[in-house]
Structures are given as C-alpha cells and as structure tokens.
Protein backbone atom coordinates (compact mmCIF):
# COMPACT_ATOMS: atom_id res chain seq x y z
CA UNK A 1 3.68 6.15 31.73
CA UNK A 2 7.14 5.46 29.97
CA UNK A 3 7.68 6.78 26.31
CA UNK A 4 9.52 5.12 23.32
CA UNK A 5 11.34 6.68 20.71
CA UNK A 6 10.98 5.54 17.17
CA UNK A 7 13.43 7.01 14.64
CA UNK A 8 11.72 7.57 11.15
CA UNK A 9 13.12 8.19 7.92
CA UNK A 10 10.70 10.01 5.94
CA UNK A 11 11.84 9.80 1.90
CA UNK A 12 9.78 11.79 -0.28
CA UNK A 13 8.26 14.47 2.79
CA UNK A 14 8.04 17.17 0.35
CA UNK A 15 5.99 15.33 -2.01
CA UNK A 16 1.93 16.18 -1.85
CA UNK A 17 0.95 12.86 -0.15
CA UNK A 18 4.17 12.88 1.55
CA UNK A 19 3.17 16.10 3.34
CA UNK A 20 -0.09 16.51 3.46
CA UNK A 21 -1.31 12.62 4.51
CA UNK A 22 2.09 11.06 5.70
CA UNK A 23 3.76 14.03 7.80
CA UNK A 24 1.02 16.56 9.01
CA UNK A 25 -2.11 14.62 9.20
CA UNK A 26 -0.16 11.18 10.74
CA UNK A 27 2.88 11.66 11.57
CA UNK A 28 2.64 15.28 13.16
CA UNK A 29 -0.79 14.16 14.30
CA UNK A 30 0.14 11.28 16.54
CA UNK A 31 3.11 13.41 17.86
CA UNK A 32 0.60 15.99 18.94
CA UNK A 33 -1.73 13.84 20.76
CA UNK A 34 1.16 12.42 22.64
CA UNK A 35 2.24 9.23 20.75
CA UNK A 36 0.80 5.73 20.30
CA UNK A 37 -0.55 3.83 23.33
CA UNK A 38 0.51 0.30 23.06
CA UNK A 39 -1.22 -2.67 24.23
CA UNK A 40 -0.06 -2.81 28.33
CA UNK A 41 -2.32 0.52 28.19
CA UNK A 42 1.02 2.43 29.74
CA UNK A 43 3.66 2.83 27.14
CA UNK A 44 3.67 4.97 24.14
CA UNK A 45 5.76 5.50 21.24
CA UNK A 46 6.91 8.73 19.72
CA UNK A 47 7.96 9.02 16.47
CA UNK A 48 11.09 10.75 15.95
CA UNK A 49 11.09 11.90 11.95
CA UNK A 50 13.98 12.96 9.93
CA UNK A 51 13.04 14.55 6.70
CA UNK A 52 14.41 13.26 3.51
CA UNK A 53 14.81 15.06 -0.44
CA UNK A 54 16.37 16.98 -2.87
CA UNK A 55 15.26 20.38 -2.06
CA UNK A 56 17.25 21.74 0.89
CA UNK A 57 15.17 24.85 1.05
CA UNK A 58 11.51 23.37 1.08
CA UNK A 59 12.93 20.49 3.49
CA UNK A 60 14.28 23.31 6.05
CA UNK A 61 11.05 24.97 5.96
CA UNK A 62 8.48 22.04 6.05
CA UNK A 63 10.86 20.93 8.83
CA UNK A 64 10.46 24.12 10.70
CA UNK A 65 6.61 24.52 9.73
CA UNK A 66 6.23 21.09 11.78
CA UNK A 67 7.86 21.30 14.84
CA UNK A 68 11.54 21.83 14.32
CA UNK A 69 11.94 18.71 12.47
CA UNK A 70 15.25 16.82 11.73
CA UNK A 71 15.85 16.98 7.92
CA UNK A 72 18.85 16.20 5.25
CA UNK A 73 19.58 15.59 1.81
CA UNK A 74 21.99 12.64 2.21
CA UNK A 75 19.63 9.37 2.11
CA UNK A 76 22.63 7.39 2.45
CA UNK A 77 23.60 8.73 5.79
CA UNK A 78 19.89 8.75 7.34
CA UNK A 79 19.84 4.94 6.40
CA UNK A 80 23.13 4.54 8.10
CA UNK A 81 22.15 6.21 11.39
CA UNK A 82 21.10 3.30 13.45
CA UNK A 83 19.44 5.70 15.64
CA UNK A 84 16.25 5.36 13.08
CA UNK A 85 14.95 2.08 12.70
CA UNK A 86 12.46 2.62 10.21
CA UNK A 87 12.34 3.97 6.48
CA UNK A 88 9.12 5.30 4.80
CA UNK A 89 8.74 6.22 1.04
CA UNK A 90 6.45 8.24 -0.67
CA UNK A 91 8.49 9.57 -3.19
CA UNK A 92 8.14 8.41 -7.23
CA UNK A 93 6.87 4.94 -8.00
CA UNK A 94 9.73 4.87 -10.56
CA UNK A 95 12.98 4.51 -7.29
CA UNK A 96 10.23 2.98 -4.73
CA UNK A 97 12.10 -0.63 -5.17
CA UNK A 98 15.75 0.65 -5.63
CA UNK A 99 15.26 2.52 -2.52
CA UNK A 100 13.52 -0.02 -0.66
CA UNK A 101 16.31 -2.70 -1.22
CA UNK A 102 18.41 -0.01 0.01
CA UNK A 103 16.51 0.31 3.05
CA UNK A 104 16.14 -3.52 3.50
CA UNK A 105 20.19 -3.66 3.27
CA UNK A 106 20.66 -1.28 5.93
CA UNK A 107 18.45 -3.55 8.25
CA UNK A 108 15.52 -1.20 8.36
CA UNK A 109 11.82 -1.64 8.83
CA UNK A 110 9.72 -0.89 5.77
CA UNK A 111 6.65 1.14 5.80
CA UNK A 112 6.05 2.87 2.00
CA UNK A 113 3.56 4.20 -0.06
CA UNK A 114 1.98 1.95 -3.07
CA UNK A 115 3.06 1.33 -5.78
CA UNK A 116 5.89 -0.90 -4.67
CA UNK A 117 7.27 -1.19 -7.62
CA UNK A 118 6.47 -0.74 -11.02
CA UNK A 119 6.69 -5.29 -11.87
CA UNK A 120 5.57 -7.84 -10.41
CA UNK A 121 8.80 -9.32 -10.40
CA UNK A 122 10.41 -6.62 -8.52
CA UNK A 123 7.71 -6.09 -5.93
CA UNK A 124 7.97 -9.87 -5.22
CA UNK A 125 11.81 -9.90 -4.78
CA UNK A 126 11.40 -7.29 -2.37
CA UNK A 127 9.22 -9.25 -0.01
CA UNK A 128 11.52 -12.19 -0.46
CA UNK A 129 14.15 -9.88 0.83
CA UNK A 130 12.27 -8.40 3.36
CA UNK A 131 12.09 -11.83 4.87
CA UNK A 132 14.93 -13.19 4.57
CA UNK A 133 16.40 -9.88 6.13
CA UNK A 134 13.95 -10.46 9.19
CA UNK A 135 12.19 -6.61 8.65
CA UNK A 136 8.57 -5.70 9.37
CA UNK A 137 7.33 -4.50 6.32
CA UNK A 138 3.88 -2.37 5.95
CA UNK A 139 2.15 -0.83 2.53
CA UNK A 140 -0.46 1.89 2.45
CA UNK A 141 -3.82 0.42 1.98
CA UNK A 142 -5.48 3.84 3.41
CA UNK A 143 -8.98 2.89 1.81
CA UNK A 144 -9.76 0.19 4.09
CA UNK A 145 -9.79 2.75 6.61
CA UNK A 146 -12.09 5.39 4.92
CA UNK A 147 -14.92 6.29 6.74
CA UNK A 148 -17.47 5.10 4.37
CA UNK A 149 -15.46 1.61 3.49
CA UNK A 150 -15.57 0.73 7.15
CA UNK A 151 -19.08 1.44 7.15
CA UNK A 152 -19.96 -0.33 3.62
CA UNK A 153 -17.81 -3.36 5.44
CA UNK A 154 -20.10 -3.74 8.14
CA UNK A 155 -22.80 -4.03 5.97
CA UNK A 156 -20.99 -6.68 4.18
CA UNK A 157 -20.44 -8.74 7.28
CA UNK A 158 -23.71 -8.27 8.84
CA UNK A 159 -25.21 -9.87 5.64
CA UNK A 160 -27.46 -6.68 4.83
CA UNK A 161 -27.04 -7.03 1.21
CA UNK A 162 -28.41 -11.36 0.89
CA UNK A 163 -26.26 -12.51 -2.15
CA UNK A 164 -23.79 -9.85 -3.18
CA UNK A 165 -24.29 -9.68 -7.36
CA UNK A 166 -22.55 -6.72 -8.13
CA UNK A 167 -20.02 -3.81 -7.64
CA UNK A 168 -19.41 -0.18 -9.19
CA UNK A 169 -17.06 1.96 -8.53
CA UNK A 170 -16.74 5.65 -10.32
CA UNK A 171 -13.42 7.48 -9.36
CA UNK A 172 -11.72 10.66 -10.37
CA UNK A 173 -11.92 14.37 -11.39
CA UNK A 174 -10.71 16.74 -13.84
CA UNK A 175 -7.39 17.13 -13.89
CA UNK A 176 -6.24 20.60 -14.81
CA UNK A 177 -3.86 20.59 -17.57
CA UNK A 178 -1.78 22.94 -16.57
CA UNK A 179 -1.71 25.92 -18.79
CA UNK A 180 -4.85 28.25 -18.01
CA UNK A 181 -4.83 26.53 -14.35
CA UNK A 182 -1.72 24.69 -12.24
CA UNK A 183 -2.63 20.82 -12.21
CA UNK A 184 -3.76 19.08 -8.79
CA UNK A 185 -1.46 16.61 -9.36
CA UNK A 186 2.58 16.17 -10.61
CA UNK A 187 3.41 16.02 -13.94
CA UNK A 188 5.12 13.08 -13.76
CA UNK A 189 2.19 11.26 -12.99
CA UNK A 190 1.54 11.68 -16.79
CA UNK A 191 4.29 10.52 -18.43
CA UNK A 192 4.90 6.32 -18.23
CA UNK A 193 8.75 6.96 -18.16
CA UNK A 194 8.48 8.19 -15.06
CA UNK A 195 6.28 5.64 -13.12
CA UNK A 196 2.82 7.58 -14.08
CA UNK A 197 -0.91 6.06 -15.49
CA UNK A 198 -3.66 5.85 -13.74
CA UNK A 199 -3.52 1.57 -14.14
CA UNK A 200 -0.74 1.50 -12.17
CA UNK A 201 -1.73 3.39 -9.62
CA UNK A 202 -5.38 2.77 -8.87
CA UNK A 203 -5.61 -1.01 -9.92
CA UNK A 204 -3.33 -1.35 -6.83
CA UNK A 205 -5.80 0.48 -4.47
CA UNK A 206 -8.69 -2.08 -6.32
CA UNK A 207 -6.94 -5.09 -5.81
CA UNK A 208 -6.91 -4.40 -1.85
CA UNK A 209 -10.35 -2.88 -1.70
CA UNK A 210 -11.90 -5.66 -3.94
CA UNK A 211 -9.95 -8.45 -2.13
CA UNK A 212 -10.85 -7.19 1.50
CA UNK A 213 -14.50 -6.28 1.58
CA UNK A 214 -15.81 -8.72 -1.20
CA UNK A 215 -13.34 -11.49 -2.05
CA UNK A 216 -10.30 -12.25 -4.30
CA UNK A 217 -10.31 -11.10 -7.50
CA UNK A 218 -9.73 -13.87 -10.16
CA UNK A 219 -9.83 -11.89 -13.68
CA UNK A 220 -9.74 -8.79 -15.13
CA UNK A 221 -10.04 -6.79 -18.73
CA UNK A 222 -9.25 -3.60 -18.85
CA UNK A 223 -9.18 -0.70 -21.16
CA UNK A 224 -6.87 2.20 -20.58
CA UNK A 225 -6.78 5.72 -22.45
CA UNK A 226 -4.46 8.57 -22.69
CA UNK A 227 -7.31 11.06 -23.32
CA UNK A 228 -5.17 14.39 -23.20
CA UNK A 229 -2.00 14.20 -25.03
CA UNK A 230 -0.38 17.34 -24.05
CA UNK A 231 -0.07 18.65 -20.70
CA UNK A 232 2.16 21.81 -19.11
CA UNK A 233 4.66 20.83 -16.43
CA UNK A 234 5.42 22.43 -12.91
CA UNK A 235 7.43 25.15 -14.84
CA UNK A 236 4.92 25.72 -17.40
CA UNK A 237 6.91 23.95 -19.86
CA UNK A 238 4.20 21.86 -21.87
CA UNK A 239 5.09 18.02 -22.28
CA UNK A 240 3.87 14.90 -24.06
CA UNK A 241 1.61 12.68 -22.16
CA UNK A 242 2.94 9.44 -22.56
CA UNK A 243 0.86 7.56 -19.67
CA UNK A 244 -2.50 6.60 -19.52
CA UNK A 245 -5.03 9.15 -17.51
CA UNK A 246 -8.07 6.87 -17.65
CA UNK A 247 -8.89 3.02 -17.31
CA UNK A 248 -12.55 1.08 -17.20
CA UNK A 249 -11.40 -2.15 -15.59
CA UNK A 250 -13.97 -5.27 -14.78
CA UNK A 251 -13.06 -7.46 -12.83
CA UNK A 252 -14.79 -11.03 -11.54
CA UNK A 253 -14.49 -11.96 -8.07
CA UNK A 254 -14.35 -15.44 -6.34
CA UNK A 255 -17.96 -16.76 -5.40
CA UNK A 256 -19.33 -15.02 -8.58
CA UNK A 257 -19.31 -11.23 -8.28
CA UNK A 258 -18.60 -9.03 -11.38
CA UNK A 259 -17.12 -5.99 -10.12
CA UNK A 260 -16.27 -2.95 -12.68
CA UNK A 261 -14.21 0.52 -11.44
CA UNK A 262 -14.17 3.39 -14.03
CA UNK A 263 -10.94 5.56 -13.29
CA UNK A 264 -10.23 8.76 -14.34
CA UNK A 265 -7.94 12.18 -14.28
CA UNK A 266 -10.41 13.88 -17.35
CA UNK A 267 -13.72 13.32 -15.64
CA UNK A 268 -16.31 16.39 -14.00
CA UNK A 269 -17.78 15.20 -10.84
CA UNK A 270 -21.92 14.54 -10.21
CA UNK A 271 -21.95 12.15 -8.04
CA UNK A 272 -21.61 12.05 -4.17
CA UNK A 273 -18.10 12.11 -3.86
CA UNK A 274 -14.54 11.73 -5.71
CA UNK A 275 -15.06 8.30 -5.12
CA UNK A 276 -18.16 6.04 -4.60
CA UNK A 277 -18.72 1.98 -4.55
CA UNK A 278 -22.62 0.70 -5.03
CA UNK A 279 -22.75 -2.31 -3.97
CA UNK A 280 -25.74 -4.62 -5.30
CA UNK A 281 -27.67 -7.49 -3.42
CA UNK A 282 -30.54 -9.47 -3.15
CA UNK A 283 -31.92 -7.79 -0.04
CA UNK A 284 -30.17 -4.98 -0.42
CA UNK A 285 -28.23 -1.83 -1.85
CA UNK A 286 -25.70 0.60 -0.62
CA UNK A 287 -23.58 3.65 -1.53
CA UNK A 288 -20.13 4.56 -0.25
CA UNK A 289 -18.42 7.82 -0.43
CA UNK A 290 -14.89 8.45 1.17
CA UNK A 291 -17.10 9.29 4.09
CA UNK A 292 -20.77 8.47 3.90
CA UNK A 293 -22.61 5.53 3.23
CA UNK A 294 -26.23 4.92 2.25
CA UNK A 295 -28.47 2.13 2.36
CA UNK A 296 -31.71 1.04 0.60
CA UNK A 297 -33.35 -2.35 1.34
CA UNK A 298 -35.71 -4.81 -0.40
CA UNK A 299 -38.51 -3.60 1.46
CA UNK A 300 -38.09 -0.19 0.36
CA UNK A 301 -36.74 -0.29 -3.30
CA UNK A 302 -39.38 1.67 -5.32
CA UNK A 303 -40.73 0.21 -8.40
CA UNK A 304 -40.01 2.10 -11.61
CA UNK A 305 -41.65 2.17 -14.67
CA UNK A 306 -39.75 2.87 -18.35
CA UNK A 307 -41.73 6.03 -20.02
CA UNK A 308 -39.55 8.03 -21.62
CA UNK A 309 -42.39 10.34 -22.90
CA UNK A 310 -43.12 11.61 -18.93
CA UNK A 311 -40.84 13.83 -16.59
CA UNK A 312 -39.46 11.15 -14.62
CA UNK A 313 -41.52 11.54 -11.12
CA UNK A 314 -39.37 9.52 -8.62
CA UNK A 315 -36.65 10.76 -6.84
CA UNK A 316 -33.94 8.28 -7.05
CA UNK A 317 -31.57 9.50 -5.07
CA UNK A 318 -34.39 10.65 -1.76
CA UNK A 319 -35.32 6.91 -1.49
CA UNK A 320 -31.75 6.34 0.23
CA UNK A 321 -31.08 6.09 3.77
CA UNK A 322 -27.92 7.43 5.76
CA UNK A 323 -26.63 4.97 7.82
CA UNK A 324 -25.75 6.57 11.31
CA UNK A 325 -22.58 8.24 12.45
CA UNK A 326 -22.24 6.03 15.53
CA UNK A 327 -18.69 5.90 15.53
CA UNK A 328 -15.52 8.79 15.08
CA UNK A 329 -13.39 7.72 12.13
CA UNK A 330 -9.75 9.48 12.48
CA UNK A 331 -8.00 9.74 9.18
CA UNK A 332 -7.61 6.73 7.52
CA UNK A 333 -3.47 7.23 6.71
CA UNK A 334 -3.09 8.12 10.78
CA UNK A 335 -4.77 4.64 11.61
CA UNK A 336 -2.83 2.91 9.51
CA UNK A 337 0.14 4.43 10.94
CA UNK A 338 -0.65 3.81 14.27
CA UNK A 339 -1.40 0.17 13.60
CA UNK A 340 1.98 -0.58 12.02
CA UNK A 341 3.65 1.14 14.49
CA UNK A 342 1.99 -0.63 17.31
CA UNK A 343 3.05 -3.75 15.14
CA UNK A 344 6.46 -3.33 15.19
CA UNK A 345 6.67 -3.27 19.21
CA UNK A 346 3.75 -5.34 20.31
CA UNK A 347 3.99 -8.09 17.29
CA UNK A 348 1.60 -9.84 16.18
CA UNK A 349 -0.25 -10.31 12.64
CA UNK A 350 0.13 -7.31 10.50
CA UNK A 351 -1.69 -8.23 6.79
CA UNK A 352 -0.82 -5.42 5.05
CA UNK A 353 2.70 -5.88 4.25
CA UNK A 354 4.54 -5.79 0.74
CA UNK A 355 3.44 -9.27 -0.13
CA UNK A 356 -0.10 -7.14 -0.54
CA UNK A 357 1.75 -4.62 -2.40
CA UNK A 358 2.71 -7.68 -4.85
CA UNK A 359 -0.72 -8.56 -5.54
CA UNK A 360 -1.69 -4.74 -6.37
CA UNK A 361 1.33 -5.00 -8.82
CA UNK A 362 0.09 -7.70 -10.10
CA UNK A 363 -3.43 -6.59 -10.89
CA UNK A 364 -2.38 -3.43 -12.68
CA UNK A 365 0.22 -5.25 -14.71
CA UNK A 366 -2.72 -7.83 -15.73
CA UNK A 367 -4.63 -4.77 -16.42
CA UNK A 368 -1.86 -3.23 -18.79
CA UNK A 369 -1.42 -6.01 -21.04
CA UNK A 370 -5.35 -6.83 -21.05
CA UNK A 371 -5.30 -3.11 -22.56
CA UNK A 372 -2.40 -3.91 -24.68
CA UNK A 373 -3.85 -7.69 -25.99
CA UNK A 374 -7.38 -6.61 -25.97
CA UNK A 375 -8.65 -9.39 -23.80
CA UNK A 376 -9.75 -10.99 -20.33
CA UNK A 377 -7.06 -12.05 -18.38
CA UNK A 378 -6.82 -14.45 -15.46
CA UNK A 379 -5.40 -13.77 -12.04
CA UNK A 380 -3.81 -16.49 -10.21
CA UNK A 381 -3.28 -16.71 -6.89
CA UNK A 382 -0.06 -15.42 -5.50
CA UNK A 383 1.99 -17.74 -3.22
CA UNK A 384 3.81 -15.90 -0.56
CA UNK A 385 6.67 -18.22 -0.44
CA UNK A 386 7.66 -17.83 -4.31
C-alpha cells in the first residue's frame, strides 16, 4: 500500500469550528486512522497540515496538542510553499474572499468554510476565478451529512412521505450574553461590521439543505431581529449588537412546497434536538434531529379531537416511530473531508464547490433585503457560467 502526502494550509485552526470540527474531529481523525483510501483500494492520502493565525502561543500549543503539528503566523509564506497544495479557511466571514483570491493566485486548491463571502457578487467572482485558475474548489455543506439528514433523505427518495406539502425547521439555543456566563459563541458573530447575523450564516446552510433533499428554492421573505442589543465581549468588555441574532424565513420550493426555518441565538430548547426538520406528506410524516429521525405513517396518524376544556389524553410525541440505526454515520465534517480529498486525486464530479457557496450567498442576501423591504422576494436561478 503506497501513501500520498497532501500539504494543507489550515487558516483560522484556532477558531472554535476550526479546531474542534476541521482539525481534531477531521483532519486529526483521518490522520489517525491512517489516511484516505482512494478508489484502486491501495493508495491513501495523508494530510500534511500546517497551522495558520495570529496567536503564536495558542497555534504552538494546539499544534503540539495534535501531533506535533507544523504551524506559523506568516499566511503569505504558507501560500508560497508549493510543498502544500491546498488552502482551507475557517476563519471570519468578513476576509473569507480576500483570502481566498489570495489562495486562488498562489495556484492553490480551495476547500473553506461557508460563508464565502459576505455578496453575492464577490462569492460569484471567486468561482469565476477559481475556474479560470483551473483549482478544485470545495465548501462545507456538513448538514447533508448529519446523521438524521441522511436518514430523512432516504425517506425522501424512497417516496415514504406521497406528496411532500410541507417543511419546518426550528434551530438554535440561548446564547449566553456574556456577562453572568462566557458566550458559546464569538462576539463577533454579533456585530454586522464584522461579518456576524444569524441571516447570513444559516440561510446559507438552508439554501443547501432545502435545495438537496426537497428541491430548489424559488422565493423567500424573511424577517430578521436583533433581540439583545448589548452583549459582553471575550474580554468582558460589553459591546453593541449591531447584527441580527434571529430570523423566521419562508421559503417556497419548486414543485409547490412551502418550507419555513425559524433561527435563533435567544431561544431555550424543548424540542428533540438543537436542530429538527418535520417534514409533511400525504402518506406520511417524519422528524429529524442532527442524529435521529422518526417516522409516523398514514396508517398510524391518530385522530385528534379540539377540547380545550379536557387534559389533552394523547401522547403526541409516543405515536412516533424510530427509524433503525442500520448504518454507522462518522462525523459529518470528516466525510466531507474525505470526499473532497478523494476528489482532488481520483477526479470526478464534486457538487459542492463555491458555485454552491454562491447560491447560499445569494439566499441570505435575498433574505436581508426581504427584512429590510418588508416583502417576498424571488430567487432566480443562478447560471454557473455568469
């Protein structure tokens, strides 16, 4: 069995998704189980990651945490090392398409983190100068790999659900604000100078979830909200919150579905999971979580009756049924990973590239100025060669 070497530039490592999802739980995890096997069954590759910030200090130590990782601070002489072949970002939305271009210049392969950009304009000159360049180019899209959206897909194309009518979709979670408890999440996600609001970044991860399992998505209104105003930075320092930390978007779908996803950062949890979809059909119903899925058919759908004067006596949510673990989900960033990589040396058809990143950019610009013009919006179709 021969091995490859793949040299990867990692902008942004230090970053939460950059080290948790992207370095330890890919990255780290395909090094550990000995590479990626490519097609002829024989040959694997290894990735080979140099670790890229502004933090000397927390570089040298994530770098030694991992493995005795390369790491610098000078981008500029990681992208000129044409030892690494490949550049990945998952640093702030607000440099993703400066650095990208950068990349692209220095004739490397693209693999980043969504947003692309923060326009549609920009996100689509970046694909037009990823191919002109002649770079393999790959965006995140780690939902499609979810255990419970591969499972709620198979449903889909087995026809379980008749005539699909409808979709909801209920992220989110309460946010801390970061002065009685540290936030979960980086205060720049909360201020719109920076590349923060929730439109931005989960009308991307719609658009590809939407388009994928049920169809394209041809309109949209949306309503955004900045519910809390102040929040308290990283150095307990509090700070205006200029971006929007909420957004109840609807969207219709080609063939007749109305889809609507309620986002948000100042939300408690009761449901199943952070995230859940219910899908609603003729002949059928189901429930995705990031991990389960369950199922209730026409056959079994009980029959309730309005009464608001009685304790309610049905249990709504005991007349679901699992459907089965029959198969072992790995983490959905790691698969996505190892597909791009196997991309880039076995070719073939990769789908997920930053064309798709343009139409996520797309959607959640729609959705701002539907917020902004109070008002449906139409999405037209994207042509790849524009």
């Amino acid at each position: 069995m021969s091995t490859k070497r793949l040299g990867l530039i990692m902008n942004g490592a230090t970053g939460r998704m950059g080290t948790n999802q992207h370095l330890i739980r890919s990255i780290k995890a395909i090094r550990q189980q000995g590479g990626v096997l490519l097609a002829d069954g024989v040959t694997r590759v290894m990735p080979d990651p140099v670790l890229v910030g502004r933090n000397a200090d927390r570089l040298a130590e994530l770098a030694r945490s991992h493995g005795d990782l390369r790491w610098t601070t000078d981008l500029d002489a990681a992208l000129a090392d044409k030892k690494d072949t490949l550049f990945f970002d998952s640093a702030t939305t607000q440099k993703r398409a400066e650095l990208i271009a950068k990349a692209i210049d220095a004739g490397k392969d693209i693999y980043c983190e969504k947003p692309v950009s923060v326009s549609l304009e920009s996100a689509m000159a970046l694909y037009r100068r990823a191919k002109a360049a002649g770079v393999r180019h790959g965006v995140v899209q780690d939902k499609l790999w979810l255990p419970g959206m591969l499972r709620l897909k198979r449903l889909v194309e087995s026809g379980f659900f008749g005539k699909i009518l409808s979709v909801r979709g209920e992220f989110g979670y309460w946010v801390f604000e970061g002065d009685w408890q540290a936030a979960q999440r980086p205060s720049w996600n909360y201020r719109a100078e920076d590349g923060g609001g929730i439109i931005l970044d989960m009308l991307c991860h719609w658009r590809y979830v939407l388009d994928n399992l049920f169809g394209p998505v041809t309109a949209i209104t949306c309503l955004g909200a900045t519910h809390i105003d102040q929040r308290v930075d990283e150095a307990g320092a509090p700070y205006p919150a200029t971006a929007d930390d909420a957004a109840y978007a609807t969207f219709e779908i080609d063939g007749g579905i109305v889809a609507h996803m309620n986002s948000s950062w100042c939300t408690r949890v009761r449901r199943d999971d952070l995230f859940t979809l219910q899908v609603d059909g003729t002949h059928g119903s189901a429930v995705a979580g990031l991990r389960e899925c369950l199922v209730q058919h026409r056959n079994t759908t009980p029959k309730p009756v309005w009464n608001p004067d009685l304790e309610q006596p049905m249990d709504f949510y005991g007349d679901w049924q699992k459907v089965p673990d029959n198969d072992v989900f790995e983490n959905a960033f790691k698969t996505q990973w190892e597909l791009f990589i196997r991309h880039l040396y076995d070719g073939g058809n990769f789908q997920w590239g930053l064309f798709e990143g343009a139409k996520g950019v797309q959607l959640a610009e729609l959705g701002l100025k539907s917020w902004r013009e109070r008002r449906w919006l139409d999405v037209p179709p994207l042509e790849a060669g524009t």
